[in-house]
PDB file of N, CA and C in Angstrom:
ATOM      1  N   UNK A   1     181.385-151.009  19.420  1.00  0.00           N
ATOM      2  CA  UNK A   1     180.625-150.115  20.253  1.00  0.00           C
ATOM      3  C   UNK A   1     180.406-150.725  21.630  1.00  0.00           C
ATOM      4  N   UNK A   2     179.763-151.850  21.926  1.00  0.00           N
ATOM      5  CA  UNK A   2     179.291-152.667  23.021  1.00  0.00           C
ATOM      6  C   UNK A   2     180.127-153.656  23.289  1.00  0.00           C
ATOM      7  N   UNK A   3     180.610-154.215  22.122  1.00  0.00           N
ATOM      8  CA  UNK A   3     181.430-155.184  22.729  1.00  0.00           C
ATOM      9  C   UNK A   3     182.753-155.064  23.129  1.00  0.00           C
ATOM     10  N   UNK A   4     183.090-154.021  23.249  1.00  0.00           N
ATOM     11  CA  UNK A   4     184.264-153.566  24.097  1.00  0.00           C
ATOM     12  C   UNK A   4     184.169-153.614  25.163  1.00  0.00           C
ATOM     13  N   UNK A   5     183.194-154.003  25.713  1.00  0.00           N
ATOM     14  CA  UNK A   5     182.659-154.245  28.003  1.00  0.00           C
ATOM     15  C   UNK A   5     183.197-155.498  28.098  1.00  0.00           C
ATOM     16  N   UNK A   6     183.541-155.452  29.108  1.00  0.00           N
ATOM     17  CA  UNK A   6     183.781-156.563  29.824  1.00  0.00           C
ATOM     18  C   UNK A   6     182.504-157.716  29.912  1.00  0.00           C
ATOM     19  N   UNK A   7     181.615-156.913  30.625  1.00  0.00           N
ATOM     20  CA  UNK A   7     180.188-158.200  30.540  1.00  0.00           C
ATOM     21  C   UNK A   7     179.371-158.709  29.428  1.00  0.00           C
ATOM     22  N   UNK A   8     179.736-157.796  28.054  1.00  0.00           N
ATOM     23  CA  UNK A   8     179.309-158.396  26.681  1.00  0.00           C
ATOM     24  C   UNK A   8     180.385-159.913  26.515  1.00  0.00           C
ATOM     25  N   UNK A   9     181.742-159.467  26.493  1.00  0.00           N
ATOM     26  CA  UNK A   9     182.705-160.302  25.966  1.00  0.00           C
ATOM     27  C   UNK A   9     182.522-161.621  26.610  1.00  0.00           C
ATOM     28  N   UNK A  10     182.069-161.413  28.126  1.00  0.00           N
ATOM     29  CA  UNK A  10     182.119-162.611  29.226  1.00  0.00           C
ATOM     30  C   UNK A  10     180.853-163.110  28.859  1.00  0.00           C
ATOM     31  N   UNK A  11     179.575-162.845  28.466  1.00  0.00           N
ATOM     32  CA  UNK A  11     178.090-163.018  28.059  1.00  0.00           C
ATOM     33  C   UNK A  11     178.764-163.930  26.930  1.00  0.00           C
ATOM     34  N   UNK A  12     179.090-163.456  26.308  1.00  0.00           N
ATOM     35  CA  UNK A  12     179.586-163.946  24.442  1.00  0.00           C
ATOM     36  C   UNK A  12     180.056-165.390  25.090  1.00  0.00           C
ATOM     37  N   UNK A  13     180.750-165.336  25.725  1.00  0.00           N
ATOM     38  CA  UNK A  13     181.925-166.712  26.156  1.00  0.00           C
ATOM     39  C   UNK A  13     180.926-167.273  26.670  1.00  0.00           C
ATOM     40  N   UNK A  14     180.066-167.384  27.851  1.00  0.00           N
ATOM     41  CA  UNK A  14     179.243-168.121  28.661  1.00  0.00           C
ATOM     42  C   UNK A  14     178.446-168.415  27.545  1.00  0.00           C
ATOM     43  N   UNK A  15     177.804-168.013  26.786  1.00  0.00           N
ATOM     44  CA  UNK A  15     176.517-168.877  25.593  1.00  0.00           C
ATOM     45  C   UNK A  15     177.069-169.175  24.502  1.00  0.00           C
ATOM     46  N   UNK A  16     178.691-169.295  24.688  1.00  0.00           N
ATOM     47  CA  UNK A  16     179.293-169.807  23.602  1.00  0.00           C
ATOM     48  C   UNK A  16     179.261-171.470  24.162  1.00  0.00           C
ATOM     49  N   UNK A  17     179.948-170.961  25.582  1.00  0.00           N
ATOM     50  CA  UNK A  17     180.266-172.428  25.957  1.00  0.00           C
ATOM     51  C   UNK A  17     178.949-173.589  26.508  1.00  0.00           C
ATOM     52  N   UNK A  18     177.539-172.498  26.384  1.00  0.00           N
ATOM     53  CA  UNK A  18     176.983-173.577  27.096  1.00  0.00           C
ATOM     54  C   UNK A  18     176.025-173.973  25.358  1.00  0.00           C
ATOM     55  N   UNK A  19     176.142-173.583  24.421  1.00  0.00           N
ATOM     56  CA  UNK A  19     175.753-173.975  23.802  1.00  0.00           C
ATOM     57  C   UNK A  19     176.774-174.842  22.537  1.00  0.00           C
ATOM     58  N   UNK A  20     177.639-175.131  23.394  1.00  0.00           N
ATOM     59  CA  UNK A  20     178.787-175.986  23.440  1.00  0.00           C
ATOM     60  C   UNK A  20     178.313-177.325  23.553  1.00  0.00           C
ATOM     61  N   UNK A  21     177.733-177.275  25.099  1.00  0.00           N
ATOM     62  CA  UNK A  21     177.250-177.869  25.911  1.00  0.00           C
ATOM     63  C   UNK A  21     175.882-178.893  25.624  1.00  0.00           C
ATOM     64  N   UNK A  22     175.696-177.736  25.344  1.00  0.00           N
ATOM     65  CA  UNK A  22     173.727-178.864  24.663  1.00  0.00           C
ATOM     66  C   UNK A  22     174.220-179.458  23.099  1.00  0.00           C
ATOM     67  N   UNK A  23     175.002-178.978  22.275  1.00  0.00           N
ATOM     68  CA  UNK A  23     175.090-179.672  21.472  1.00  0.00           C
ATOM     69  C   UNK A  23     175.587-181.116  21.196  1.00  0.00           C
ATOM     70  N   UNK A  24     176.298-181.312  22.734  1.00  0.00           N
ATOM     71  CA  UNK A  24     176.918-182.672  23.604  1.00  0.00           C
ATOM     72  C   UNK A  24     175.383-183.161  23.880  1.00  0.00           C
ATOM     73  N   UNK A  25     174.886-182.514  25.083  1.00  0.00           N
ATOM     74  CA  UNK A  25     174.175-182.999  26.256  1.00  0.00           C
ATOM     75  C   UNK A  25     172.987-182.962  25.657  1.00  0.00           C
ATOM     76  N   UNK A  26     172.401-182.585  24.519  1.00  0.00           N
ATOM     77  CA  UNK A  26     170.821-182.967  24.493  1.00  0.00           C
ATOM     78  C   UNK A  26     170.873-183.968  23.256  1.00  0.00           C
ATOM     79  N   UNK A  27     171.962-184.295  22.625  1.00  0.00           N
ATOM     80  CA  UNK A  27     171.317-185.623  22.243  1.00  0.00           C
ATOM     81  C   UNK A  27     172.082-187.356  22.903  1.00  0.00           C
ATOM     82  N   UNK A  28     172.803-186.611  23.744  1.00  0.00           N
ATOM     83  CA  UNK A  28     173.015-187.723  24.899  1.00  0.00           C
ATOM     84  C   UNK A  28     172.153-188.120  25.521  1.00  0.00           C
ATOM     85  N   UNK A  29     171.114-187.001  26.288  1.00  0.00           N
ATOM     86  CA  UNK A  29     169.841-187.503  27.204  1.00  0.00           C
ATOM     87  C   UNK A  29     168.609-187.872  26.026  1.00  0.00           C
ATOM     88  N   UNK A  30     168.616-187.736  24.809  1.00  0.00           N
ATOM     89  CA  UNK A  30     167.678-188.087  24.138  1.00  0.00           C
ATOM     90  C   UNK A  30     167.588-189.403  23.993  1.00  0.00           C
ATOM     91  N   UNK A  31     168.809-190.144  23.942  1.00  0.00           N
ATOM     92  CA  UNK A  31     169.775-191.385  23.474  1.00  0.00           C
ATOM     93  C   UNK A  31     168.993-192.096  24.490  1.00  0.00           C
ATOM     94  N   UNK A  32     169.323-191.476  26.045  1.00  0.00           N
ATOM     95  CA  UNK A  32     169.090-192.442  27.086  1.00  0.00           C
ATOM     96  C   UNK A  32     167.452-192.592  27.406  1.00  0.00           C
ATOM     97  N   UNK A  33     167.081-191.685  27.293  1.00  0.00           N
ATOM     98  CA  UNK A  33     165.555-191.106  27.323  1.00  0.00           C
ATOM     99  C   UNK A  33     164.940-192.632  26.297  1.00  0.00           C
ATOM    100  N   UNK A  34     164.959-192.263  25.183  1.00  0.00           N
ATOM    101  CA  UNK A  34     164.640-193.327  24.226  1.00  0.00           C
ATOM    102  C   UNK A  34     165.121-194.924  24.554  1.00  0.00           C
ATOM    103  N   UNK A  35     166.374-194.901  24.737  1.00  0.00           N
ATOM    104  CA  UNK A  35     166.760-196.232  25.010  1.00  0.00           C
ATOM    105  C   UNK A  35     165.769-197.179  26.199  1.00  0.00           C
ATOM    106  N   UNK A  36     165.739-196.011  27.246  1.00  0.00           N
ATOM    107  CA  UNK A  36     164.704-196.377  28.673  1.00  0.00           C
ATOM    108  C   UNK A  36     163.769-196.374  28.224  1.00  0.00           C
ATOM    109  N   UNK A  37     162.865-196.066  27.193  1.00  0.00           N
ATOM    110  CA  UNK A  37     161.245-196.228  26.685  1.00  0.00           C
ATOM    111  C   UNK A  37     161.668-197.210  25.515  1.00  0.00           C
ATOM    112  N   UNK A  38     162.520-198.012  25.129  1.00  0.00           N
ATOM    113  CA  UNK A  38     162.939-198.903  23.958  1.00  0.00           C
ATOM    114  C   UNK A  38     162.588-200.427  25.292  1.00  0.00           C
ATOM    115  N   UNK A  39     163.450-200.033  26.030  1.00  0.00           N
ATOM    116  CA  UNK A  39     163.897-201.027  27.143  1.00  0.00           C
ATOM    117  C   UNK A  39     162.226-201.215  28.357  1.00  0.00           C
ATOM    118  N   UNK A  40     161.348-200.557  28.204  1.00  0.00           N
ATOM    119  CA  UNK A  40     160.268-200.198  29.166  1.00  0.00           C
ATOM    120  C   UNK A  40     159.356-201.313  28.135  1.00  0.00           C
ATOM    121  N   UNK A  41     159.254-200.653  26.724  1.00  0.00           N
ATOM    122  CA  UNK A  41     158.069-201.040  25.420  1.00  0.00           C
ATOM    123  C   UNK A  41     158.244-202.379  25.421  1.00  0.00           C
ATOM    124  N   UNK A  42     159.643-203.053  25.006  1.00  0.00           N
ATOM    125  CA  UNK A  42     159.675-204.514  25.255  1.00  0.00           C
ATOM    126  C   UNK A  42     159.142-205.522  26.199  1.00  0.00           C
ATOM    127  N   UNK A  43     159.395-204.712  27.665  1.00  0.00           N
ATOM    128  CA  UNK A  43     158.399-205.726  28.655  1.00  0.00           C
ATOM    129  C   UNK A  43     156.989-204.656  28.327  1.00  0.00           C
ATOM    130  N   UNK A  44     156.811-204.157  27.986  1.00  0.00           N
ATOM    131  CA  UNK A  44     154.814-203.747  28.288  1.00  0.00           C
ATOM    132  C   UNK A  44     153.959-204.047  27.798  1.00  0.00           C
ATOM    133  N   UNK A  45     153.036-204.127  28.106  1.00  0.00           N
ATOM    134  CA  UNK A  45     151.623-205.258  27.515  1.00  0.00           C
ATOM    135  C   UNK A  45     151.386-204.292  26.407  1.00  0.00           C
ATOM    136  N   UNK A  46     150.307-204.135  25.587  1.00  0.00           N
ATOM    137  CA  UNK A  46     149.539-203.956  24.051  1.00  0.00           C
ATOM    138  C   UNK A  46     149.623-202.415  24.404  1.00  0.00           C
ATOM    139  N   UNK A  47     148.359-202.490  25.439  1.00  0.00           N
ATOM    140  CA  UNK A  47     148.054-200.797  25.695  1.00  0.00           C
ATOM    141  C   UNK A  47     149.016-199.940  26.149  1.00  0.00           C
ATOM    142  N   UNK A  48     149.918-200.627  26.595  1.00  0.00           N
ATOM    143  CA  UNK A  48     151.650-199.923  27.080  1.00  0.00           C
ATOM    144  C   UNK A  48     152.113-199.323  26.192  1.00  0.00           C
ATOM    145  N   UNK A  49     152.421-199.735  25.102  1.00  0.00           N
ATOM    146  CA  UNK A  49     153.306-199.982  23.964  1.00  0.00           C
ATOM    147  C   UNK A  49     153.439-198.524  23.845  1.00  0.00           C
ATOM    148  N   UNK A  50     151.861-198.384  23.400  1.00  0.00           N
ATOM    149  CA  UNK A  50     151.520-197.000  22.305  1.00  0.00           C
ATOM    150  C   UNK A  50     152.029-195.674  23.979  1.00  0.00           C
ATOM    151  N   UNK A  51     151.832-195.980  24.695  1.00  0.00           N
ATOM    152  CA  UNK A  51     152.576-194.585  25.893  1.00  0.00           C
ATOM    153  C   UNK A  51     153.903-194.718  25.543  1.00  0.00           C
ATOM    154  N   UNK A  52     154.487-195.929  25.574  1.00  0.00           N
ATOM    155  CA  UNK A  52     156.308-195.528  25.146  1.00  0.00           C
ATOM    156  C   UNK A  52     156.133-195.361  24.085  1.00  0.00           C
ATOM    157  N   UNK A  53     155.639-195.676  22.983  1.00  0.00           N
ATOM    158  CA  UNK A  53     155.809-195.017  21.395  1.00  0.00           C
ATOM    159  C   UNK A  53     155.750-193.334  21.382  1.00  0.00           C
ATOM    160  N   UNK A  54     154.970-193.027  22.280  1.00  0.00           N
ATOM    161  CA  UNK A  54     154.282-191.649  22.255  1.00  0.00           C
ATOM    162  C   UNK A  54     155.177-190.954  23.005  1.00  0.00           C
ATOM    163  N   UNK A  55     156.060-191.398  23.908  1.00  0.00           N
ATOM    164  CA  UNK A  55     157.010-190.857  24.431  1.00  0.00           C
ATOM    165  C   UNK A  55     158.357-190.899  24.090  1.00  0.00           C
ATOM    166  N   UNK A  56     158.773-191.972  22.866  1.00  0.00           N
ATOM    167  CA  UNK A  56     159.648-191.646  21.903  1.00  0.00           C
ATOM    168  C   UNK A  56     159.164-190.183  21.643  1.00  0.00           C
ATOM    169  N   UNK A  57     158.359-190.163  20.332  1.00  0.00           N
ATOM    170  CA  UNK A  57     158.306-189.159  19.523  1.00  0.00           C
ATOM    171  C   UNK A  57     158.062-188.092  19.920  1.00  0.00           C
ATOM    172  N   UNK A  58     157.544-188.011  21.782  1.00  0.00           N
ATOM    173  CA  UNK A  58     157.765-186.611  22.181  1.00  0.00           C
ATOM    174  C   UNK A  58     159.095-186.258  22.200  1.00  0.00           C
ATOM    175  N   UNK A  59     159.762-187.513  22.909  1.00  0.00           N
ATOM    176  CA  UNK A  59     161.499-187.113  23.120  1.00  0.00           C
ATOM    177  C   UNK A  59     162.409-186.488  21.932  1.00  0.00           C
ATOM    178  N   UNK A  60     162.187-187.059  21.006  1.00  0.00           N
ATOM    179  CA  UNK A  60     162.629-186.731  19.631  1.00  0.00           C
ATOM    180  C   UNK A  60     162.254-185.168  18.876  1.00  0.00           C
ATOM    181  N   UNK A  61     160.671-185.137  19.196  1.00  0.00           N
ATOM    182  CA  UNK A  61     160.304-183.481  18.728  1.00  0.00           C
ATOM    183  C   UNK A  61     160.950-182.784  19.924  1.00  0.00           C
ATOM    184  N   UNK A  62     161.183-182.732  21.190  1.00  0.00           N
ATOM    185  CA  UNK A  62     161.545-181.862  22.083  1.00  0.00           C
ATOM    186  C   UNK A  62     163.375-181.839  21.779  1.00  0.00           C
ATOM    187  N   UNK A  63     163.407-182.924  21.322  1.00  0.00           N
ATOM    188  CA  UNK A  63     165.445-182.906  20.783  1.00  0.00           C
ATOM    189  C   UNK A  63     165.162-181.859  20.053  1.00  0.00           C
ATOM    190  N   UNK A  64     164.644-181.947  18.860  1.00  0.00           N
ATOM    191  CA  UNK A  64     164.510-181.140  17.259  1.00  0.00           C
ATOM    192  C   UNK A  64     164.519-179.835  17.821  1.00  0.00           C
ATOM    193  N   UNK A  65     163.246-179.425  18.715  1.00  0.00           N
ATOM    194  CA  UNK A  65     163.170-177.845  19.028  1.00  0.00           C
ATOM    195  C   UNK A  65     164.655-177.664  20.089  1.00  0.00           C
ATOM    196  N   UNK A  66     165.172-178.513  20.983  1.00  0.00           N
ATOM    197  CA  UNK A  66     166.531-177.851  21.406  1.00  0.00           C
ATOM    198  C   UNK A  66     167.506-177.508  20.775  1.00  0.00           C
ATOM    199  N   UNK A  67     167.949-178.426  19.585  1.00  0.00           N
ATOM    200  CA  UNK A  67     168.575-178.197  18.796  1.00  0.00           C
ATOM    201  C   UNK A  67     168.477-177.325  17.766  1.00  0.00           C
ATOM    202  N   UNK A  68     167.099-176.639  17.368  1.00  0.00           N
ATOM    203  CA  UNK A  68     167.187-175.458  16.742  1.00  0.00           C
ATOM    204  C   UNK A  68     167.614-174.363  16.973  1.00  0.00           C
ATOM    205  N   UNK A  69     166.592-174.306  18.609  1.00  0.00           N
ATOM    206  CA  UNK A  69     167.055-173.197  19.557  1.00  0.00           C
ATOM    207  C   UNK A  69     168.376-172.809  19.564  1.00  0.00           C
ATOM    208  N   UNK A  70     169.200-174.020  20.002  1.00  0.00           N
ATOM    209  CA  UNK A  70     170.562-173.737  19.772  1.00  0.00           C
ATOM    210  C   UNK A  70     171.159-173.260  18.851  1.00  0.00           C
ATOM    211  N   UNK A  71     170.577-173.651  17.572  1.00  0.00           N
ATOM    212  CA  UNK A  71     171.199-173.348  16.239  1.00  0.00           C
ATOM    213  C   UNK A  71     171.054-171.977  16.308  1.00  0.00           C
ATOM    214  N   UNK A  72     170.225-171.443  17.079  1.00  0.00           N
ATOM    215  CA  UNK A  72     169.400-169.750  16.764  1.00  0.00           C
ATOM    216  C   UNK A  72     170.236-168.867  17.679  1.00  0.00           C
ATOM    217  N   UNK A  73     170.777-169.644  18.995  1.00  0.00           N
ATOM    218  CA  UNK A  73     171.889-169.396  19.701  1.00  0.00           C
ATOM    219  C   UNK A  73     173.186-168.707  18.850  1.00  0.00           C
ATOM    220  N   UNK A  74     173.426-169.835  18.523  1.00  0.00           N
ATOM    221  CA  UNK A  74     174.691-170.135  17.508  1.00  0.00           C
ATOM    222  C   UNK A  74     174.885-168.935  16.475  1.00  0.00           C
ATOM    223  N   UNK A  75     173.551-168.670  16.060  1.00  0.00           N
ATOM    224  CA  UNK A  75     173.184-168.055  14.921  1.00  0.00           C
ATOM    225  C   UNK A  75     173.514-166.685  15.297  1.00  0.00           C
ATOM    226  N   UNK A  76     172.951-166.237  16.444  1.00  0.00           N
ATOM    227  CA  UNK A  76     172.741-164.592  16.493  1.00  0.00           C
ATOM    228  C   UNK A  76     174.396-164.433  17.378  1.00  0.00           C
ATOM    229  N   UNK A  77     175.040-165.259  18.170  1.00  0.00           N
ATOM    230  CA  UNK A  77     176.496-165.392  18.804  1.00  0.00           C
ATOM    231  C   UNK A  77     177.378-165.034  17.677  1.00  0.00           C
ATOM    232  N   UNK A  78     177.328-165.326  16.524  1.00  0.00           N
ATOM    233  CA  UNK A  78     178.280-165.125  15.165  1.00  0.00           C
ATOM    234  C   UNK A  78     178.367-164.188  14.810  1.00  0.00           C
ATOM    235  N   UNK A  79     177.342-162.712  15.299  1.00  0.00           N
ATOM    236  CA  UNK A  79     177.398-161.481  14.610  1.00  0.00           C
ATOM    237  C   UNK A  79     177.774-160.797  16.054  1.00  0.00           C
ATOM    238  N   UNK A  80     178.838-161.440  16.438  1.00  0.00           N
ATOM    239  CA  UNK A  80     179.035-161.021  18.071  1.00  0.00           C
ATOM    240  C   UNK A  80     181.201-161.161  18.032  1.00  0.00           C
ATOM    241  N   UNK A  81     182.084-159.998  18.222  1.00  0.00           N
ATOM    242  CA  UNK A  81     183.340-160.925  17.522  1.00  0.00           C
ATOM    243  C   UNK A  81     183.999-161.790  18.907  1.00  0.00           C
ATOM    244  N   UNK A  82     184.841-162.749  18.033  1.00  0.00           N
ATOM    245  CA  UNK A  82     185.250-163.399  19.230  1.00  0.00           C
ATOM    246  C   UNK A  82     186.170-162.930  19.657  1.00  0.00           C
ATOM    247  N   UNK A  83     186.520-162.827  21.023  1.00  0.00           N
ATOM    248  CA  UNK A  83     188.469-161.836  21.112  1.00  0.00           C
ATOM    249  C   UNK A  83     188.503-163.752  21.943  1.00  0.00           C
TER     250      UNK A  83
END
């Protein structure tokens, strides 16, 4: 019915490919994100510590919800056909 347009098919392709994209790129910047608060915690005094700890586990819950999102991407793109 709809997906016979031109701007459905091209829509379909663009959030195909960018959720291509984050499935690369958000746990690459999580990697580095963490590594730089791994690399920060080691030199920081006592009361430091617990701000990079706390900013791990934000980094990590904010991965989890991108990566769902995406999954939900992913999810509703599949009942979409591919030409």
């Amino acid at each position: 019915m709809f997906t016979e347009f031109v701007w459905v098919t091209g829509t379909v392709k663009l959030l195909t490919d960018a959720s291509l994209a984050l499935y690369i790129v958000l746990p690459l910047l999580a990697l580095i994100v963490i590594g730089w608060n791994v690399v920060k915690r080691l030199q920081a005094d006592d009361h430091e510590k617990i701000k990079y700890k706390e900013n791990m586990k934000t980094t990590l819950f904010y991965l989890v919800i991108g990566m769902t999102v995406n999954g939900f991407i992913t999810m509703v793109l599949s009942y979409f056909p591919s030409s």
